[in-house]
C-alpha atoms as a PDB file:
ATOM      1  CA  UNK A   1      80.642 135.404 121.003  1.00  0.00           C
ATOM      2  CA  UNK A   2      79.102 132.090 122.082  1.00  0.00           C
ATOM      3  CA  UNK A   3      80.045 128.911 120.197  1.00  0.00           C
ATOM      4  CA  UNK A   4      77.524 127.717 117.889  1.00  0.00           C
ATOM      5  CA  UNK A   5      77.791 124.452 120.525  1.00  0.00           C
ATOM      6  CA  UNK A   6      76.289 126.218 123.332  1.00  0.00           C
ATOM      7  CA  UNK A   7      73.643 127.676 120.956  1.00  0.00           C
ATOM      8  CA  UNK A   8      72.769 124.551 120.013  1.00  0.00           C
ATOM      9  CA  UNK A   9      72.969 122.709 123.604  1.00  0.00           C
ATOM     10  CA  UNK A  10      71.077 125.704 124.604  1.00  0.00           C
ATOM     11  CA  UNK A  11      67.772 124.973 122.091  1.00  0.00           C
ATOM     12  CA  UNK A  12      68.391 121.791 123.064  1.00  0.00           C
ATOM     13  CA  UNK A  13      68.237 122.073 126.542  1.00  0.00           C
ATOM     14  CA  UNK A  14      64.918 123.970 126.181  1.00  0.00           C
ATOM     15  CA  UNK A  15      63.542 121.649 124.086  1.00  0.00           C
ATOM     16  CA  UNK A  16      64.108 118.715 125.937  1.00  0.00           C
ATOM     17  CA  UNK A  17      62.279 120.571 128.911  1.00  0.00           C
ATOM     18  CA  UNK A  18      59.429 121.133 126.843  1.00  0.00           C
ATOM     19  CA  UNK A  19      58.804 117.123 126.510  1.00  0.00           C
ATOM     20  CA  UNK A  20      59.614 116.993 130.273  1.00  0.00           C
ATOM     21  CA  UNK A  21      63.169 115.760 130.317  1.00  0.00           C
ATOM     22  CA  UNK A  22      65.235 117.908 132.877  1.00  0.00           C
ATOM     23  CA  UNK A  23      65.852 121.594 132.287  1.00  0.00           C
ATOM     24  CA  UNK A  24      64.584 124.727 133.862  1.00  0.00           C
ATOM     25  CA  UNK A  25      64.427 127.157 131.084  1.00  0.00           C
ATOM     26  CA  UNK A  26      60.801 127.425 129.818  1.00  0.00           C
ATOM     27  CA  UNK A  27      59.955 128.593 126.864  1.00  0.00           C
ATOM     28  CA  UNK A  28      54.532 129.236 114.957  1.00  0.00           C
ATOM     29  CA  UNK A  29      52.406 128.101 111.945  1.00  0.00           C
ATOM     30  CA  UNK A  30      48.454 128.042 111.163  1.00  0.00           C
ATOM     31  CA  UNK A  31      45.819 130.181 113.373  1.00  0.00           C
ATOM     32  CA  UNK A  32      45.096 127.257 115.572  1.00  0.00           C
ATOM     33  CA  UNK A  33      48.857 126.094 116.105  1.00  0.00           C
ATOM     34  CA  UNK A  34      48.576 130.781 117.354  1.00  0.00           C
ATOM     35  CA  UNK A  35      45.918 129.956 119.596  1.00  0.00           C
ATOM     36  CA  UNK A  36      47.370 127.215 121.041  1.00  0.00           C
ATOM     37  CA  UNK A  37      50.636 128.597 121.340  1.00  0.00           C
ATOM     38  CA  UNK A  38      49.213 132.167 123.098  1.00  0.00           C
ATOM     39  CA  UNK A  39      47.789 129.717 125.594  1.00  0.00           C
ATOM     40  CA  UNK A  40      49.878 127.925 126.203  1.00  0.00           C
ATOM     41  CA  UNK A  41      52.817 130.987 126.818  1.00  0.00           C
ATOM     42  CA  UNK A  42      49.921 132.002 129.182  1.00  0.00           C
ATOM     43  CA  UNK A  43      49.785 129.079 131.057  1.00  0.00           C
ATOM     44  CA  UNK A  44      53.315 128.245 131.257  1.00  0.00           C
ATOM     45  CA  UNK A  45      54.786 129.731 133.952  1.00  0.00           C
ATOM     46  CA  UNK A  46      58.929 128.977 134.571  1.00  0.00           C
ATOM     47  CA  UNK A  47      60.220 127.372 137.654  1.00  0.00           C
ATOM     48  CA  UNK A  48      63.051 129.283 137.928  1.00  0.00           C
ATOM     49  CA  UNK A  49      62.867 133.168 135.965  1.00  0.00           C
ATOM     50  CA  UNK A  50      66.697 135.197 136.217  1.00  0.00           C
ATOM     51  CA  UNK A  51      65.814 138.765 136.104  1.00  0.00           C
ATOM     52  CA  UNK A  52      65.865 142.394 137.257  1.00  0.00           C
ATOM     53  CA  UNK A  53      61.695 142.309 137.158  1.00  0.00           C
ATOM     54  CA  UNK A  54      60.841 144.410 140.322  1.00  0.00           C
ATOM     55  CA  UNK A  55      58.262 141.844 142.180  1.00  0.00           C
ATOM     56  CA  UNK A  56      54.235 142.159 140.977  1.00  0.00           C
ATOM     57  CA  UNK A  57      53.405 144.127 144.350  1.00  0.00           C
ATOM     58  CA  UNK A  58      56.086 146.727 143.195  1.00  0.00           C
ATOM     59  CA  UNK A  59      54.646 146.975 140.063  1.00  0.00           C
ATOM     60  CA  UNK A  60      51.679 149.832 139.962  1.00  0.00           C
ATOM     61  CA  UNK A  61      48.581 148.075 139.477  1.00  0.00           C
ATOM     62  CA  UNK A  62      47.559 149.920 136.153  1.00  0.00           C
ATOM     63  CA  UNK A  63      50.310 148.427 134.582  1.00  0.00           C
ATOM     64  CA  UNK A  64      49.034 144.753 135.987  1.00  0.00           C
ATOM     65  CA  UNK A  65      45.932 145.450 134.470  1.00  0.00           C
ATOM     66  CA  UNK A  66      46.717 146.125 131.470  1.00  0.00           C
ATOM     67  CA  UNK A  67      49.009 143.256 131.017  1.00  0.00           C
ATOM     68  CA  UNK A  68      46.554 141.082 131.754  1.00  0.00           C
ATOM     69  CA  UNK A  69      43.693 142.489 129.624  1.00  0.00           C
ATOM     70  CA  UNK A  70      46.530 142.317 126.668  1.00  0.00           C
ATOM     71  CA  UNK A  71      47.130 138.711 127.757  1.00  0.00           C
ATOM     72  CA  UNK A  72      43.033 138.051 126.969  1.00  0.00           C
ATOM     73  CA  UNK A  73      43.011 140.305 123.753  1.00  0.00           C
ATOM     74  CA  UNK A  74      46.192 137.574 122.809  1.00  0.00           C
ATOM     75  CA  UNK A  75      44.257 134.392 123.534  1.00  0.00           C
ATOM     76  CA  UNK A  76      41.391 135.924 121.612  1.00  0.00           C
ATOM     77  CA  UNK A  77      43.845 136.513 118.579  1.00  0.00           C
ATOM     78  CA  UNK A  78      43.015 140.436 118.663  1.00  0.00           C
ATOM     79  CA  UNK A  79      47.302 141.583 118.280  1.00  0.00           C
ATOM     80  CA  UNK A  80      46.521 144.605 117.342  1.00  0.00           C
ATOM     81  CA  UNK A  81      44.874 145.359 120.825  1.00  0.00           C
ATOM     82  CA  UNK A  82      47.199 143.578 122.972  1.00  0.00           C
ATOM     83  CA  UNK A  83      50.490 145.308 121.031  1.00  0.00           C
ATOM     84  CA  UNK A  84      48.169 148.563 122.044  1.00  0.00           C
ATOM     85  CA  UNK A  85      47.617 147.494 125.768  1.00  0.00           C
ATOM     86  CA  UNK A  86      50.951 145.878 126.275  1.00  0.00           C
ATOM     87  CA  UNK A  87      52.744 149.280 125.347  1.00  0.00           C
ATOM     88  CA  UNK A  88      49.956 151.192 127.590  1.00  0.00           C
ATOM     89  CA  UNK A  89      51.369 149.131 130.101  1.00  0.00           C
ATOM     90  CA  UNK A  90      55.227 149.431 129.483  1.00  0.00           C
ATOM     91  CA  UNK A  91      54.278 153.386 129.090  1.00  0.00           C
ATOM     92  CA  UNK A  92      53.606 152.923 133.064  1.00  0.00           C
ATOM     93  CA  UNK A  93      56.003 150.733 134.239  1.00  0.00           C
ATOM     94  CA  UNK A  94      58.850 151.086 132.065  1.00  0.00           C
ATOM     95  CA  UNK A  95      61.060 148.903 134.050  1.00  0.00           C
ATOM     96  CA  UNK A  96      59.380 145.729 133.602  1.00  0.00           C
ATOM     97  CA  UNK A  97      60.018 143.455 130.969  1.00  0.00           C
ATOM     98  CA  UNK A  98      56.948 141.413 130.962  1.00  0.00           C
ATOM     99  CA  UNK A  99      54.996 143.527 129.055  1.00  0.00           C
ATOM    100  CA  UNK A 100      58.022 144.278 126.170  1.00  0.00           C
ATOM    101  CA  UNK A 101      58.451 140.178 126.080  1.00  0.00           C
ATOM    102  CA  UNK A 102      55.009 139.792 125.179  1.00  0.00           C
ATOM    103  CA  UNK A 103      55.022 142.124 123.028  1.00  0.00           C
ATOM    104  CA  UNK A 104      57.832 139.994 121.076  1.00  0.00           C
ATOM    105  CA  UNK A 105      55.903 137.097 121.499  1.00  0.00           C
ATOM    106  CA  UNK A 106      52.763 138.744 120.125  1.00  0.00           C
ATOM    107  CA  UNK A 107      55.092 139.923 117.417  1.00  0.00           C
ATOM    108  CA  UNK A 108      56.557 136.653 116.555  1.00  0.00           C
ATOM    109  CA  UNK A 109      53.058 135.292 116.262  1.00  0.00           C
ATOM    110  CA  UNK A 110      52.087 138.302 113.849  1.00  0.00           C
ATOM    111  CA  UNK A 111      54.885 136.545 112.197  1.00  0.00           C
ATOM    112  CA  UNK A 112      56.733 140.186 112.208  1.00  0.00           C
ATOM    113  CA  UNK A 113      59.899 138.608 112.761  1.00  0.00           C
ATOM    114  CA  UNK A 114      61.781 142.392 113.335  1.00  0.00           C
ATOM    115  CA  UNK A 115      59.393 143.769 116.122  1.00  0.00           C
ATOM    116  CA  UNK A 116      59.569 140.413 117.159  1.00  0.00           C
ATOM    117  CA  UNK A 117      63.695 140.637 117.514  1.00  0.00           C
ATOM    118  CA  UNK A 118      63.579 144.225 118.302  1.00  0.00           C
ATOM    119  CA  UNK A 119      61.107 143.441 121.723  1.00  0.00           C
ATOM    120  CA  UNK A 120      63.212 140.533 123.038  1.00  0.00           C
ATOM    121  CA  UNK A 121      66.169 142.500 122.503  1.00  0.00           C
ATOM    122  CA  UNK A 122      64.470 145.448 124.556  1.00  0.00           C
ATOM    123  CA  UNK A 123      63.811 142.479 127.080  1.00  0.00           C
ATOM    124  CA  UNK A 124      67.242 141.372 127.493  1.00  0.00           C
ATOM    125  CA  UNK A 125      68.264 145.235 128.029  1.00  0.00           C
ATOM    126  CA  UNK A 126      65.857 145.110 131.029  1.00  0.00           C
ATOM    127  CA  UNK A 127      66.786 142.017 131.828  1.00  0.00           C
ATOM    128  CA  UNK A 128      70.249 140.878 130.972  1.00  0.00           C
ATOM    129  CA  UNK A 129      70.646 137.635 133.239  1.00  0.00           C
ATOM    130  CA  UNK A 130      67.526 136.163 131.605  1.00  0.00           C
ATOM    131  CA  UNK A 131      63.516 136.541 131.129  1.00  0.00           C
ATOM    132  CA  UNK A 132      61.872 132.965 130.195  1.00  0.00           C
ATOM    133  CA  UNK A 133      62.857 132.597 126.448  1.00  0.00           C
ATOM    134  CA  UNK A 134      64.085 136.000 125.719  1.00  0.00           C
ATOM    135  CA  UNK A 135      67.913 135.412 125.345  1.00  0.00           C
ATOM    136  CA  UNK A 136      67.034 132.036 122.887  1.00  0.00           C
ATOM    137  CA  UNK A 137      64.480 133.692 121.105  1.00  0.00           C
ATOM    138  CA  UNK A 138      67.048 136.888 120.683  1.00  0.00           C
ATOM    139  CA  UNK A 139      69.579 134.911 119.238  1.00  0.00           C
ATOM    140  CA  UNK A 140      68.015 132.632 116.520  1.00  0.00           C
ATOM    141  CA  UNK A 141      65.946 135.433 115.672  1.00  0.00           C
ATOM    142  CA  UNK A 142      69.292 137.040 114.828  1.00  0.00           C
ATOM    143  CA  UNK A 143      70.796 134.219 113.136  1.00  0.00           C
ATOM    144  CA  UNK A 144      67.764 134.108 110.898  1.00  0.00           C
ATOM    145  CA  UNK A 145      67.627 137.822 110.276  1.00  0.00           C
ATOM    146  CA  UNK A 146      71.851 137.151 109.396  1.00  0.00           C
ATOM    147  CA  UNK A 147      71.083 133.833 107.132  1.00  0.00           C
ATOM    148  CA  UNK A 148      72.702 131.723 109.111  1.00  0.00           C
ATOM    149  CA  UNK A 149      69.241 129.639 110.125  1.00  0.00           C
ATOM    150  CA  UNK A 150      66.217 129.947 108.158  1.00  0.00           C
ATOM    151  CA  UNK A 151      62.976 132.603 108.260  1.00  0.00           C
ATOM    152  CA  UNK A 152      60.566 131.217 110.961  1.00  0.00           C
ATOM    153  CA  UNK A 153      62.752 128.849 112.323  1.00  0.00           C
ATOM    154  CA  UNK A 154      62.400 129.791 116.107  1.00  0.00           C
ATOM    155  CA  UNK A 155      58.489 129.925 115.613  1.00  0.00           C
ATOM    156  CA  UNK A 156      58.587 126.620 114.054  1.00  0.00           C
ATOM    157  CA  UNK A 157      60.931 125.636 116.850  1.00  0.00           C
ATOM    158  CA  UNK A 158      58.263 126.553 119.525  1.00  0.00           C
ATOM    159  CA  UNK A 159      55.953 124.273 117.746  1.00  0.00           C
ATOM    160  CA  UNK A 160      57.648 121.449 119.056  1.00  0.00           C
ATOM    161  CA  UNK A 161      56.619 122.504 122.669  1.00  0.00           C
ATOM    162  CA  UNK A 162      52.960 123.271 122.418  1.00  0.00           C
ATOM    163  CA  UNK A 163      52.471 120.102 120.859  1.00  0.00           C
ATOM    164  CA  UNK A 164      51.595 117.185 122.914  1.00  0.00           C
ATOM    165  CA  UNK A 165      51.701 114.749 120.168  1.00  0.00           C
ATOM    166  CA  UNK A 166      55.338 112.888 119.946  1.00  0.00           C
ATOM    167  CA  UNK A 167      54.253 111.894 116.643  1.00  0.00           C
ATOM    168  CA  UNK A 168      53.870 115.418 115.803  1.00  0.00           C
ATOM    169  CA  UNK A 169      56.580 116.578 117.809  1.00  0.00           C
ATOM    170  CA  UNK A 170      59.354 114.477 115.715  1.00  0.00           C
ATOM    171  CA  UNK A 171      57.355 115.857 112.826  1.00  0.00           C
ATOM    172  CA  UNK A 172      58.333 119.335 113.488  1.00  0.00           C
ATOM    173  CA  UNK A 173      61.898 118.482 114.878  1.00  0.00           C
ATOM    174  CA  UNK A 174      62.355 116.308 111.014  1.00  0.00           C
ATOM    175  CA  UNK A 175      60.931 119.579 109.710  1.00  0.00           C
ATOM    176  CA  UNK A 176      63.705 122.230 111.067  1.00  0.00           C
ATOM    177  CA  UNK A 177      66.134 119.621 110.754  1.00  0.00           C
ATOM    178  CA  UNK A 178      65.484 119.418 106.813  1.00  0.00           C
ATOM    179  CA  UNK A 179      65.271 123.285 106.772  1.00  0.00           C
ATOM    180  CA  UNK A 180      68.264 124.409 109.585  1.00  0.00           C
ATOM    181  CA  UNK A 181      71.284 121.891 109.318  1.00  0.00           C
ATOM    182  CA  UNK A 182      73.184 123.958 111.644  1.00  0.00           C
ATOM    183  CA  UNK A 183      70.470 123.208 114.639  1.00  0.00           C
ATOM    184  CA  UNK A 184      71.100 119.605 113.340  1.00  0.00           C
ATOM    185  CA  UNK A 185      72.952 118.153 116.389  1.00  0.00           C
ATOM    186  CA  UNK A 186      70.051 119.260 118.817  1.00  0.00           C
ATOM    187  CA  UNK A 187      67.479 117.994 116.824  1.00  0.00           C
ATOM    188  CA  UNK A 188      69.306 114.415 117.080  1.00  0.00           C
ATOM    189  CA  UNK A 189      69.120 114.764 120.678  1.00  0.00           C
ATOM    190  CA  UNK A 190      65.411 115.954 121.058  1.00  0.00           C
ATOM    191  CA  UNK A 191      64.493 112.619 118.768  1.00  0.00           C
ATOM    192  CA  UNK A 192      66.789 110.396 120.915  1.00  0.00           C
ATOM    193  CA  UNK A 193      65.059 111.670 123.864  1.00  0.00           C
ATOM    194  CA  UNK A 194      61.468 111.611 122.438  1.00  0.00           C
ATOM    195  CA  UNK A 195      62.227 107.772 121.557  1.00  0.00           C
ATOM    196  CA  UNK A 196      62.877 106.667 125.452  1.00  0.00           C
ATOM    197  CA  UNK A 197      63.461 107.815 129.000  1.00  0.00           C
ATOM    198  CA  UNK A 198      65.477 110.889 129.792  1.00  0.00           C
END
């Protein structure tokens, strides 16, 4: 088992690449904060991704197609059609774990914190090495579900990232660190690094 350390370097390390500082890992709140965020997991593509996912011209176009129109239906806010069009497209191309992350993402913004934890765990079957936030969100969703960190503390976590507001961003990071002590370390870091240079 992994060291609560390394957990906590780990959302760290994330973090401080969402404000820009370093890292190449790439990773929720009121309906605008869910629109904001679905755009901007849309937009935000990773520099580096560590998986089995076979490559897009591999991948039966069906399957592309509906990913994508469950992508829109998630920017528009409809989760009930994208959950439908996302597992339409996972029916097809089993193998490929973009469709089952999204579907934990549009879970987590359902705020259905089990699916949620169920899909990235499904994810991290398919792709064990890595697949953009699915290992992090995997294992704070588990240490909420076990008590250990606080209901909705990865979606509040996320917050910090699609915000482009350092005001707002130390906000959020004083927020989890009232609510999760043991993320407490990290959040001294993110601070640190939101008050200067990286």
């Amino acid at each position: 088992m992994r060291s609560l350390t390394y957990r906590l370097v780990s959302i760290t390390t994330i973090t401080l690449s969402a404000i820009g500082c370093g890292a190449k890992d790439n990773s929720n709140g009121s309906t605008q904060q869910d629109e904001a965020a679905v755009q901007a997991d849309s937009d935000h593509e990773p520099e580096e991704q560590l998986s089995n996912d076979k490559p897009e011209d591999k991948i039966p176009v069906e399957a592309l197609n509906l990913h994508e129109q469950a992508r829109q239906s998630g920017t528009a806010g409809d989760y009930d059609k994208t959950i439908q069009l996302l597992q339409e497209a996972q029916a097809i191309a089993p193998d490929w774990p973009y469709p089952t992350y999204d579907m934990a993402f549009t879970y987590l913004l359902m705020k259905e914190y089990e699916s949620a934890r169920k899909y990235y765990g499904e994810t991290v079957k398919l792709a064990p090495r890595g697949f953009f936030t699915a290992i992090t969100a995997l294992d704070t969703l588990n240490r909420e579900a076990e008590g250990e960190l606080p209901a909705g503390t990865y979606t509040a976590y996320l917050s910090i990232e699609w915000t482009a507001d350092p005001e707002q961003k130390k906000s959020h990071s004083d927020r989890i660190d009232r609510t999760a002590t043991a993320v407490r370390p990290g959040m001294e870091r993110l601070r640190a690094a939101l008050r200067g240079p990286c």
